[in-house]
Protein backbone atom coordinates (compact mmCIF):
# COMPACT_ATOMS: atom_id res chain seq x y z
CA UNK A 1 76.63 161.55 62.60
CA UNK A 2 77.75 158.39 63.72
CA UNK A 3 78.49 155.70 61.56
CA UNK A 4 78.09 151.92 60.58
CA UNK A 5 81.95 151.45 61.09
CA UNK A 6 82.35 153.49 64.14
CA UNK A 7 79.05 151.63 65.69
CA UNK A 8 81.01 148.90 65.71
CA UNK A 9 83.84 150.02 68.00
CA UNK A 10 81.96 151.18 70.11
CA UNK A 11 79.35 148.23 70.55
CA UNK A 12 81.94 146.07 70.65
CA UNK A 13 83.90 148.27 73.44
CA UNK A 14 80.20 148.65 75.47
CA UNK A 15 79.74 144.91 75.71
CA UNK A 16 83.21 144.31 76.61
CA UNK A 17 82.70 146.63 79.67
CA UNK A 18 79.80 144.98 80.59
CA UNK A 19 81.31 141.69 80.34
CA UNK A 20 83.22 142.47 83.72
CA UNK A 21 80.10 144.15 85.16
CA UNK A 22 77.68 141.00 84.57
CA UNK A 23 77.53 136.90 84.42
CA UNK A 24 75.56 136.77 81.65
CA UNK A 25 76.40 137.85 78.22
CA UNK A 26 74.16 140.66 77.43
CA UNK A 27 71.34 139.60 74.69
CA UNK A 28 71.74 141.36 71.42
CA UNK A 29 68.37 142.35 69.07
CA UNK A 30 68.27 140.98 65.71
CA UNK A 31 67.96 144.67 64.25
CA UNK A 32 71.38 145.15 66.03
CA UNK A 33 72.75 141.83 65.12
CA UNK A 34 71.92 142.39 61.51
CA UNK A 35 74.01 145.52 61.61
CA UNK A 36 76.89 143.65 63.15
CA UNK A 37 76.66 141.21 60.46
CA UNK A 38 76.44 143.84 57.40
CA UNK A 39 79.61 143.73 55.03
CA UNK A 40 78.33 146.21 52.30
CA UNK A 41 81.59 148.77 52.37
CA UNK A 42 78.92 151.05 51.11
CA UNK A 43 77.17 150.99 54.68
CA UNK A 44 79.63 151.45 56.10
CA UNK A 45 80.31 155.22 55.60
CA UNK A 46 76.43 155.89 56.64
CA UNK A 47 74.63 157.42 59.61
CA UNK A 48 73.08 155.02 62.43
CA UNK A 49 69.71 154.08 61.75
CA UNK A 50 67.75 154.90 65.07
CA UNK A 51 67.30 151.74 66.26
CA UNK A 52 70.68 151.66 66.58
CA UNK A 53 71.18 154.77 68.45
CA UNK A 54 68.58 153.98 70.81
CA UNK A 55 70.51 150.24 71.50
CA UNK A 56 74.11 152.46 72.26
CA UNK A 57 71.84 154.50 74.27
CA UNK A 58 70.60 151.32 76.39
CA UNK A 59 73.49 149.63 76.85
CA UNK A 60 75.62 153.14 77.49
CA UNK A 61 73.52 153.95 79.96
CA UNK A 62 74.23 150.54 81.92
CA UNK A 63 77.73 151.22 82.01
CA UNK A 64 78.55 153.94 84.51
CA UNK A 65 81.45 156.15 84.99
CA UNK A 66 83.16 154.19 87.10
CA UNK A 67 83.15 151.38 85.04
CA UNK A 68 84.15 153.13 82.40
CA UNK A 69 87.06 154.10 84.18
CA UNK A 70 88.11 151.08 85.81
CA UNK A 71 87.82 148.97 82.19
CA UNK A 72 89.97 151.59 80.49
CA UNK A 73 92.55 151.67 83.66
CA UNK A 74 92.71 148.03 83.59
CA UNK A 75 92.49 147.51 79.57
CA UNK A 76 93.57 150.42 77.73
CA UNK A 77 91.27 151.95 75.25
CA UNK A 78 92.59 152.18 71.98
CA UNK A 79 92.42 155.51 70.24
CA UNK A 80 89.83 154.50 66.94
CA UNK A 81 87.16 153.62 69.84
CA UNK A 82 87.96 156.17 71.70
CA UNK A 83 87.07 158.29 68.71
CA UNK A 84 84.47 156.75 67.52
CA UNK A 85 82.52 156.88 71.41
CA UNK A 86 83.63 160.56 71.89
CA UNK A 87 81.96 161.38 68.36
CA UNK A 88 78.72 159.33 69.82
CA UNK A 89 78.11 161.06 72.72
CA UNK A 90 79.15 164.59 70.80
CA UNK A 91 76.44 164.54 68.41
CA UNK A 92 73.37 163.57 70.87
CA UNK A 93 71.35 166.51 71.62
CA UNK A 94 71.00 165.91 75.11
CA UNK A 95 73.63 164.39 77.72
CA UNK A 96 72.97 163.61 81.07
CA UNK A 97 75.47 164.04 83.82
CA UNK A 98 76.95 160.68 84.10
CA UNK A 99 77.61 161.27 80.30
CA UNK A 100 79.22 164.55 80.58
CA UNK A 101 81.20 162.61 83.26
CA UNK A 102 82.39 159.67 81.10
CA UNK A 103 82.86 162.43 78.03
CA UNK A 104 85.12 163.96 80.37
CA UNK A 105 86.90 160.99 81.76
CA UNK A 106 87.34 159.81 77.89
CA UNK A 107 88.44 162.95 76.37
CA UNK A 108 91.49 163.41 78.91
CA UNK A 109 92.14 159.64 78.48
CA UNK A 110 92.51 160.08 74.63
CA UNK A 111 94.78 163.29 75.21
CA UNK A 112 97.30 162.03 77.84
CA UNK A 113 97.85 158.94 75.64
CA UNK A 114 98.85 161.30 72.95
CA UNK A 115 100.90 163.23 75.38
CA UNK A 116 102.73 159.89 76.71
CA UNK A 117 103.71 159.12 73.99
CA UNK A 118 105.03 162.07 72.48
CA UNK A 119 106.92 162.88 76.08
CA UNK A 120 105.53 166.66 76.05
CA UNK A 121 102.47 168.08 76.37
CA UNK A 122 99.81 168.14 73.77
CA UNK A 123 99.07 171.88 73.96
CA UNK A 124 96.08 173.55 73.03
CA UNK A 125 94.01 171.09 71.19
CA UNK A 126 91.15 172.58 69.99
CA UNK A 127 92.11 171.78 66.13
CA UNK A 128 92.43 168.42 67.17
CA UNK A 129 88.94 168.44 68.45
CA UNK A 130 87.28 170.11 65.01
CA UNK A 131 89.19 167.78 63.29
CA UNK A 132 88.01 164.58 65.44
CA UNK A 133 84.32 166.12 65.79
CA UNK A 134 84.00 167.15 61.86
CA UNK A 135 80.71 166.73 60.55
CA UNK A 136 78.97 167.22 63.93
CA UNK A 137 77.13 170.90 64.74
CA UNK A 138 77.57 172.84 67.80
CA UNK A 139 75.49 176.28 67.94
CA UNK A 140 77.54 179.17 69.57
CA UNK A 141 78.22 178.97 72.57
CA UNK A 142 76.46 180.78 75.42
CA UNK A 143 77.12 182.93 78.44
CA UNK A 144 77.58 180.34 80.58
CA UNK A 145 80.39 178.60 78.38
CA UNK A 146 81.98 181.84 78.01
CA UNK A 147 82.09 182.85 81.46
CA UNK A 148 83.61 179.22 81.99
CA UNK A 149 86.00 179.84 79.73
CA UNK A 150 87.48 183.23 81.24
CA UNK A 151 86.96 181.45 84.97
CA UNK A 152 89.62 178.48 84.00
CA UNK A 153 92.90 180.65 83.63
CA UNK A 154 93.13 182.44 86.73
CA UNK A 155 92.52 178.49 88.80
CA UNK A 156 95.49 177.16 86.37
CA UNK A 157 97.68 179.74 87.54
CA UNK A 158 96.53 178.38 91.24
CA UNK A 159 97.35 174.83 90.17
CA UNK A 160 100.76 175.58 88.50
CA UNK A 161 101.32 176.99 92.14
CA UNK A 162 100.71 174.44 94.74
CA UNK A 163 103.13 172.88 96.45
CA UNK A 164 102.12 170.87 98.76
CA UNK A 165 99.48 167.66 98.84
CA UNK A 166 97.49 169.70 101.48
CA UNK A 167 97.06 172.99 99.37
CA UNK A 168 94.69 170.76 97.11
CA UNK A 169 92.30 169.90 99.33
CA UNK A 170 92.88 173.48 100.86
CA UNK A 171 92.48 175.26 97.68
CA UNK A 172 89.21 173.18 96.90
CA UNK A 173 90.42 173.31 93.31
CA UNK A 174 89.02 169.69 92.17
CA UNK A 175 85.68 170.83 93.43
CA UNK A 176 85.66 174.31 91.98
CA UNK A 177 86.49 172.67 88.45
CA UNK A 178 83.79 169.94 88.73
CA UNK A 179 81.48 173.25 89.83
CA UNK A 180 82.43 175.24 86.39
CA UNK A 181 82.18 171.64 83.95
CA UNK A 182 78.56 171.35 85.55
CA UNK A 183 77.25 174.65 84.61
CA UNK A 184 78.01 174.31 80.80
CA UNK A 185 75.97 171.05 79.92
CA UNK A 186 74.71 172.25 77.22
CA UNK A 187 78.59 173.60 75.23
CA UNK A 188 80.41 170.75 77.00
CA UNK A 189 81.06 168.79 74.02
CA UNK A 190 81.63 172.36 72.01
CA UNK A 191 85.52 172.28 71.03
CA UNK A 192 86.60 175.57 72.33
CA UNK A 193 84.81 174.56 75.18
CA UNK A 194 85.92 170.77 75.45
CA UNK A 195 89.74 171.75 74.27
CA UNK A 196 89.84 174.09 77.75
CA UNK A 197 88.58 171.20 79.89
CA UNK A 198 91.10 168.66 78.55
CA UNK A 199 93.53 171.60 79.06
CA UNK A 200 92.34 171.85 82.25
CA UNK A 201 92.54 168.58 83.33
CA UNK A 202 95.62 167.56 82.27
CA UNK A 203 97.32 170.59 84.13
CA UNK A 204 95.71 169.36 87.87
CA UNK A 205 96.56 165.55 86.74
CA UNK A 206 100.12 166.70 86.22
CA UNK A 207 100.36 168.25 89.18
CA UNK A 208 98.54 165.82 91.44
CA UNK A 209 100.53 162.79 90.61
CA UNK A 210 103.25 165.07 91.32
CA UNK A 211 102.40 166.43 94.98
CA UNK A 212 100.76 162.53 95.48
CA UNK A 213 104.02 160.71 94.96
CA UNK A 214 105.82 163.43 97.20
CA UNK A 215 102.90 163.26 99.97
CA UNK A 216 103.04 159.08 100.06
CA UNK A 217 106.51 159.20 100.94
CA UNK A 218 105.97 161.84 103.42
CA UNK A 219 102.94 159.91 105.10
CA UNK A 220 105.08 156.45 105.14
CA UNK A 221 107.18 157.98 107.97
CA UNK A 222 104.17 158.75 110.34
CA UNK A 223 100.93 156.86 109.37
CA UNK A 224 100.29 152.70 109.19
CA UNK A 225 101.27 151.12 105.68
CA UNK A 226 98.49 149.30 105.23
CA UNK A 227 96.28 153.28 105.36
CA UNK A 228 99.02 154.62 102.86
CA UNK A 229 98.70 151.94 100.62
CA UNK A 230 94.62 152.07 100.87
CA UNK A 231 94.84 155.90 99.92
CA UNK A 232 97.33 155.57 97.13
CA UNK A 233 95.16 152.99 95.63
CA UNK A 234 92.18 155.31 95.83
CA UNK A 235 94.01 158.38 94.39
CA UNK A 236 95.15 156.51 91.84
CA UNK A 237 92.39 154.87 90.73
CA UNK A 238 90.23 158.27 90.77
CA UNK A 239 90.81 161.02 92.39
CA UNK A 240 88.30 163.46 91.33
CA UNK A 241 85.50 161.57 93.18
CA UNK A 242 87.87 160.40 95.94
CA UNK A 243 87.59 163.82 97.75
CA UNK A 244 87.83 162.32 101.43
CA UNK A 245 90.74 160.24 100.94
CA UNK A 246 92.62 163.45 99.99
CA UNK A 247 91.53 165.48 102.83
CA UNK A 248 92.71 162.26 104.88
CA UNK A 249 96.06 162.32 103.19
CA UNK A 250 96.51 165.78 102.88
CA UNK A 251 96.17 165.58 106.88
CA UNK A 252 98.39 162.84 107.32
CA UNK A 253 100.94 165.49 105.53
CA UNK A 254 100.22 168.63 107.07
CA UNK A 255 103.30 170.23 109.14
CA UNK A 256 102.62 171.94 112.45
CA UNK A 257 102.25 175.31 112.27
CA UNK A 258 104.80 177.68 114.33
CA UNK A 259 103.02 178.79 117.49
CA UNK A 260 104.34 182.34 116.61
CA UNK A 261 105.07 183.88 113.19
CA UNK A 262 107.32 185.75 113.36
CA UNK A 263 108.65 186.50 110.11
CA UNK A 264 107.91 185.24 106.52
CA UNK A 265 109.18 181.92 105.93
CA UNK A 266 112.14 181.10 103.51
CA UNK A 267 111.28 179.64 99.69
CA UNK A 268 111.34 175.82 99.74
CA UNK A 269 109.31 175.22 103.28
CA UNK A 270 106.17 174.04 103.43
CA UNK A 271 104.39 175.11 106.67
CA UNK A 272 100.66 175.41 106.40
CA UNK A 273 100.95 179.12 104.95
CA UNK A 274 96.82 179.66 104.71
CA UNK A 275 96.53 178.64 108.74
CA UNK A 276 99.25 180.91 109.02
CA UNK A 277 98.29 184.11 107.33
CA UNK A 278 94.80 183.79 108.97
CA UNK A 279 96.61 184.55 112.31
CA UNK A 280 97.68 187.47 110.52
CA UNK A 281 94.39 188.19 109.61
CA UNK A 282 95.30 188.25 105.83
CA UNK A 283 92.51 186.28 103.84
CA UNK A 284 94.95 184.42 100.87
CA UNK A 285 92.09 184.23 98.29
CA UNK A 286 91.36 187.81 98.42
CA UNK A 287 94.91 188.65 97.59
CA UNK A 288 95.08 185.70 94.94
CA UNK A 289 92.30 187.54 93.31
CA UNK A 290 94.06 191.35 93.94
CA UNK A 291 96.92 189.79 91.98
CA UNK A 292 95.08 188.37 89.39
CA UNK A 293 92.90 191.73 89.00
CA UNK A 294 96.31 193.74 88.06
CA UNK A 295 97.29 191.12 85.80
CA UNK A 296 94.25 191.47 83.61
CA UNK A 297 94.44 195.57 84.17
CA UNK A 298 98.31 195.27 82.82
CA UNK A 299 97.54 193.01 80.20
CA UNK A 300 94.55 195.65 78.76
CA UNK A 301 96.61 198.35 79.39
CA UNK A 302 99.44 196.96 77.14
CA UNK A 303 96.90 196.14 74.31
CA UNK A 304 95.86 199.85 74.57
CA UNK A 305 98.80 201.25 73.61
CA UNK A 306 101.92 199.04 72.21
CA UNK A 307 104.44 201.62 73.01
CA UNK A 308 103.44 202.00 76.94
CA UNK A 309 107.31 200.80 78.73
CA UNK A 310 106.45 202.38 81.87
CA UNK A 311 103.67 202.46 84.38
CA UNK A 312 102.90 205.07 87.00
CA UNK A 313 101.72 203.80 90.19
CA UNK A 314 100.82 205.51 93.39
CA UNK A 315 103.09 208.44 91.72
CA UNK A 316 106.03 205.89 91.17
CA UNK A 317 107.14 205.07 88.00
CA UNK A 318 107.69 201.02 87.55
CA UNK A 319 109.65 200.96 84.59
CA UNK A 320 109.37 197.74 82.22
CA UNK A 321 111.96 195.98 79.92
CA UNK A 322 110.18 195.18 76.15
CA UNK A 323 110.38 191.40 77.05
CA UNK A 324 107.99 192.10 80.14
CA UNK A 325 105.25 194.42 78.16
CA UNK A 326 105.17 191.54 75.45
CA UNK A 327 104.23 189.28 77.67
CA UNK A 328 101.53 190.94 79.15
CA UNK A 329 99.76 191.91 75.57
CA UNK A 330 100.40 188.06 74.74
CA UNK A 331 98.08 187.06 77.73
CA UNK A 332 95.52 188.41 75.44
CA UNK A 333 96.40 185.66 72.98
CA UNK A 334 95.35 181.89 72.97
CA UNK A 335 97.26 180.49 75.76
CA UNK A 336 100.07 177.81 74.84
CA UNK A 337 100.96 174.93 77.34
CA UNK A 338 104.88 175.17 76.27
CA UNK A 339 107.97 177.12 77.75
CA UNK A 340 107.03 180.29 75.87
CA UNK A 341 103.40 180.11 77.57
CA UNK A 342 104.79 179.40 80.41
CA UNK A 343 107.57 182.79 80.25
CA UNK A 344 104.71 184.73 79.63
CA UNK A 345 102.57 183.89 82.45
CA UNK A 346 105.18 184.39 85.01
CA UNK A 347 106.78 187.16 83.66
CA UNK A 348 103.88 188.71 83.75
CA UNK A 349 102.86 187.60 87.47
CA UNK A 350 106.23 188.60 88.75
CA UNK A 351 105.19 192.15 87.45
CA UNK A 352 101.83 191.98 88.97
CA UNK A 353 103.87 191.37 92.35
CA UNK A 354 105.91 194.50 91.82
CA UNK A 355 102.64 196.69 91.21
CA UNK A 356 101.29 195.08 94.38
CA UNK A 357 104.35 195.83 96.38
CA UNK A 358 104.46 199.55 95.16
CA UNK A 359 100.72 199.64 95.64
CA UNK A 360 100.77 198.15 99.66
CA UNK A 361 103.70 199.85 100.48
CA UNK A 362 102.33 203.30 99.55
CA UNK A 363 99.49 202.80 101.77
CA UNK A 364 101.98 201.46 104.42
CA UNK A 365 103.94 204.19 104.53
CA UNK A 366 101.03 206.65 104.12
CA UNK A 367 99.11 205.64 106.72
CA UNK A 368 101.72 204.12 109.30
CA UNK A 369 101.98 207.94 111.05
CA UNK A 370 98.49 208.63 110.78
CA UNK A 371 97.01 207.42 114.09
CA UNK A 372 95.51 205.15 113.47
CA UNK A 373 95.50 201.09 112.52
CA UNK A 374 94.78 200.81 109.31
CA UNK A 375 98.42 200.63 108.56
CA UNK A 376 97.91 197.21 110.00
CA UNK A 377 96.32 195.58 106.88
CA UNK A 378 98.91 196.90 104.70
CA UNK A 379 101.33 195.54 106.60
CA UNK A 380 100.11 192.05 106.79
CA UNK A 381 99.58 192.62 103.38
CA UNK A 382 103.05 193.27 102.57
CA UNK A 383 103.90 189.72 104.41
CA UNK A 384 102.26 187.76 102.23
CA UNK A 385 103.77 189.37 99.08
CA UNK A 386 106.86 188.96 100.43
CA UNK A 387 106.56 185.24 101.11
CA UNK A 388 104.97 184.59 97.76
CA UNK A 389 106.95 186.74 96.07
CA UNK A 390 109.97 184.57 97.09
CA UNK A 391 108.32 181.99 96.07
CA UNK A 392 107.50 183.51 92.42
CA UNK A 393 111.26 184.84 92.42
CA UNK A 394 112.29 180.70 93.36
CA UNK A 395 109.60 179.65 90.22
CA UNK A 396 111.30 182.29 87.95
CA UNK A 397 115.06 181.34 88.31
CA UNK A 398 113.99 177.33 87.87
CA UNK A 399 112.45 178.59 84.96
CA UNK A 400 115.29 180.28 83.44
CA UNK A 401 117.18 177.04 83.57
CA UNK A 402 114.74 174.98 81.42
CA UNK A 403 114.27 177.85 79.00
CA UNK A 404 118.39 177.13 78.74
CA UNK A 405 118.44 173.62 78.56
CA UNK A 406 115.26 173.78 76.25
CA UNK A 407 117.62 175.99 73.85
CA UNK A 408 116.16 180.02 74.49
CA UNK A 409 119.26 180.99 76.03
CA UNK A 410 117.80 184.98 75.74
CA UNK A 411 114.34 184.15 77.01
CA UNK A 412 116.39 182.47 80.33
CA UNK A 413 118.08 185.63 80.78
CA UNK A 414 115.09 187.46 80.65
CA UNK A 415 113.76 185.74 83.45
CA UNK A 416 116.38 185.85 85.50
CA UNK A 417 116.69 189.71 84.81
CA UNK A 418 112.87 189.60 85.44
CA UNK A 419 114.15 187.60 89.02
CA UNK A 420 116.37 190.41 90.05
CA UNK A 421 114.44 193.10 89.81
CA UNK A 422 111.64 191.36 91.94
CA UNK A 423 113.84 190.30 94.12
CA UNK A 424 115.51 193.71 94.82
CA UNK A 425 112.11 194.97 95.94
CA UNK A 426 111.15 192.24 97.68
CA UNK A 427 114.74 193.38 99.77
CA UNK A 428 112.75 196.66 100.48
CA UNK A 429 110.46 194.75 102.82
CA UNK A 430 112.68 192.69 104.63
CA UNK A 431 113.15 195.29 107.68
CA UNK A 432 109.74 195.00 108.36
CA UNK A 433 109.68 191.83 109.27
């Protein structure tokens, strides 16, 4: 599916990588030099001839990731190669690893490019990728690929939530990702497939550089420059396979935690929250995933019925406002990196938190007379809604204010009534605390 033209690019972009890896310039067959040489426009337009193939093979193969990398850090990579290598590696039939890893280092490349220069985020670019990939065929794709794709939302949601440098390497996210992009070889280079990784990736890039800039300020108060300045370079030059020099930096950040706890901690700290639930006994991924369970319940439940306003829950009616049940049904719906993606996904998680609080404090109350302790784990339950509740309540109101500089004056004071009425039952816990 390759062509003449496009072998071109990309030979010419191989040997130029290879130029910084070797001495010597890299000997070129005749059959290969006689394709360099051809000036029939005609040719042009038409497949690679497999000797040809088998030569980008050989000399792709000698370039690894890294390389890859580095050369495009250091050089650019303008977008025709770009293309023209993506559609390569696309059509073969089988990829190894370190070409699913250079596919995926590419591929994000090309993206945040487009996304620089535009100054907003490319969205959901799966039409892009058809329309970049035409001509090549990809069979459907299979269980693993689809069980990749439902795995990816619920660890954005976790990304668009840290806070703090630490919470990465705490979270494990990086790993977890490179975990799911390994188990769909076969569909990586399928566009639905390919359009979530991209997605994917340029979410956690976002929000690393983010928390990275914050934590190398933070470590330049405590730790040697010279160590700062060796783990920025690292970081910045590749941070997915740098994964001890951000544990080492997200220790150099980490705040002490408070010998006691003795209440939930306001919105805007950063204290090592995971250490300090465990002493709680509250496991934090277990009620990540409770929360994300009643989001998908809600979100089917809408789609059930498009009149439901009101939901019934341990025998208390939580009533909801149109704005809230729309964005729960549109969860269901292709998901859009823009502010109306975004007012959807938190709307929606700010009503998870108030089923969770009804849902806890039921059992609380239930059990707390009952003698007996199993009160207890509703209770510490309760504490961490309450801190990350805050914290939603926090995300929701700064939300509200882009939504009304961005021009949706009505979606901004949706979320902020969406804010309030978290926030008054968040006020319900308070006394036990």
């Amino acid at each position: 599916m390759v062509t003449f033209s496009e072998f071109r690019l990309i030979h010419s972009l191989f040997l130029a990588v290879l130029g910084q890896q070797f001495d010597r310039p890299v000997p070129i067959p005749d059959a290969v030099q006689k394709i360099l040489e051809t000036t029939d426009s005609e040719a042009e337009l038409q497949p690679l001839t497999e000797t040809a193939v088998a030569w980008l093979d050989l000399i792709g193969a000698a370039i690894s990731p890294f390389r890859l990398r580095q050369y495009g850090q250091e050089n650019g990579l303008d977008q025709e190669s770009a293309r023209a290598l993506l559609r390569f590696w696309a059509s073969r039939r089988k990829r190894s690893m370190e070409e699913l890893d250079k596919v995926d280092w590419l591929v994000t490349k090309f993206f945040r490019v487009r996304e620089e220069e535009k100054n907003e985020p490319v969205g959901w670019v799966k039409g892009q990728l058809q329309g970049l990939l035409k001509g090549i065929p990809f069979p459907k794709l299979g269980s693993d690929a689809q069980s990749f794709l439902g795995e990816l939302p619920p660890m954005l949601d976790d990304v668009r939530y840290l806070g703090a440098f630490s919470q990465i390497a705490d979270s494990r996210i990086p790993e977890r990702g490179r975990e799911l992009k390994a188990q769909i070889s076969e569909d990586f280079c399928n566009p639905l497939a390919l359009a979530a990784i991209i997605n994917y990736n340029l979410v956690l890039g976002n929000k690393f550089e983010e928390l990275l800039d914050r934590a190398i300020l933070q470590a330049r108060e405590t730790a040697p420059a010279n160590t700062v300045h060796d783990l920025q370079e690292a970081l910045q030059n590749d941070y997915r396979s740098n994964g001890g020099a951000i544990h080492q930096l997200a220790d150099l950040t980490r705040k002490e935690v408070p010998a006691k706890a003795d209440g939930p901690v306001a919105a805007g700290s950063d204290p090592l929250l995971d250490q300090q639930l465990e002493r709680l006994g509250i496991d934090r991924t277990r009620e990540l995933s409770k929360l994300r369970s009643r989001i998908r319940e809600l979100a089917k439940k809408m789609m059930e019925d498009a009149h439901v306003r009101s939901i019934r829950i341990c025998g208390s009616p939580l009533s909801l406002d149109a704005w809230e049940a729309d964005s729960l049904r549109a969860l269901t719906a292709k998901r859009e990196e823009n502010l109306q993606g975004a007012f959807a996904r938190n709307v929606s998680r700010a009503i998870a938190f108030l089923v969770r609080i009804y849902e806890e404090l039921y059992a609380y109350e239930t059990k707390k007379g009952a003698g007996n302790v199993e009160w207890m784990k509703h209770h510490a339950a309760l504490f961490y809604l309450l801190y990350e509740g805050r914290q939603h309540q926090a995300l929701l109101q700064q939300l509200a204010l882009l939504h009304r500089k961005g021009g949706f004056p009505e979606l901004a004071q949706q979320l902020v009534s969406t804010a309030d009425k978290l926030e008054a039952n968040l006020t319900r816990l308070k006394d036990l605390f």
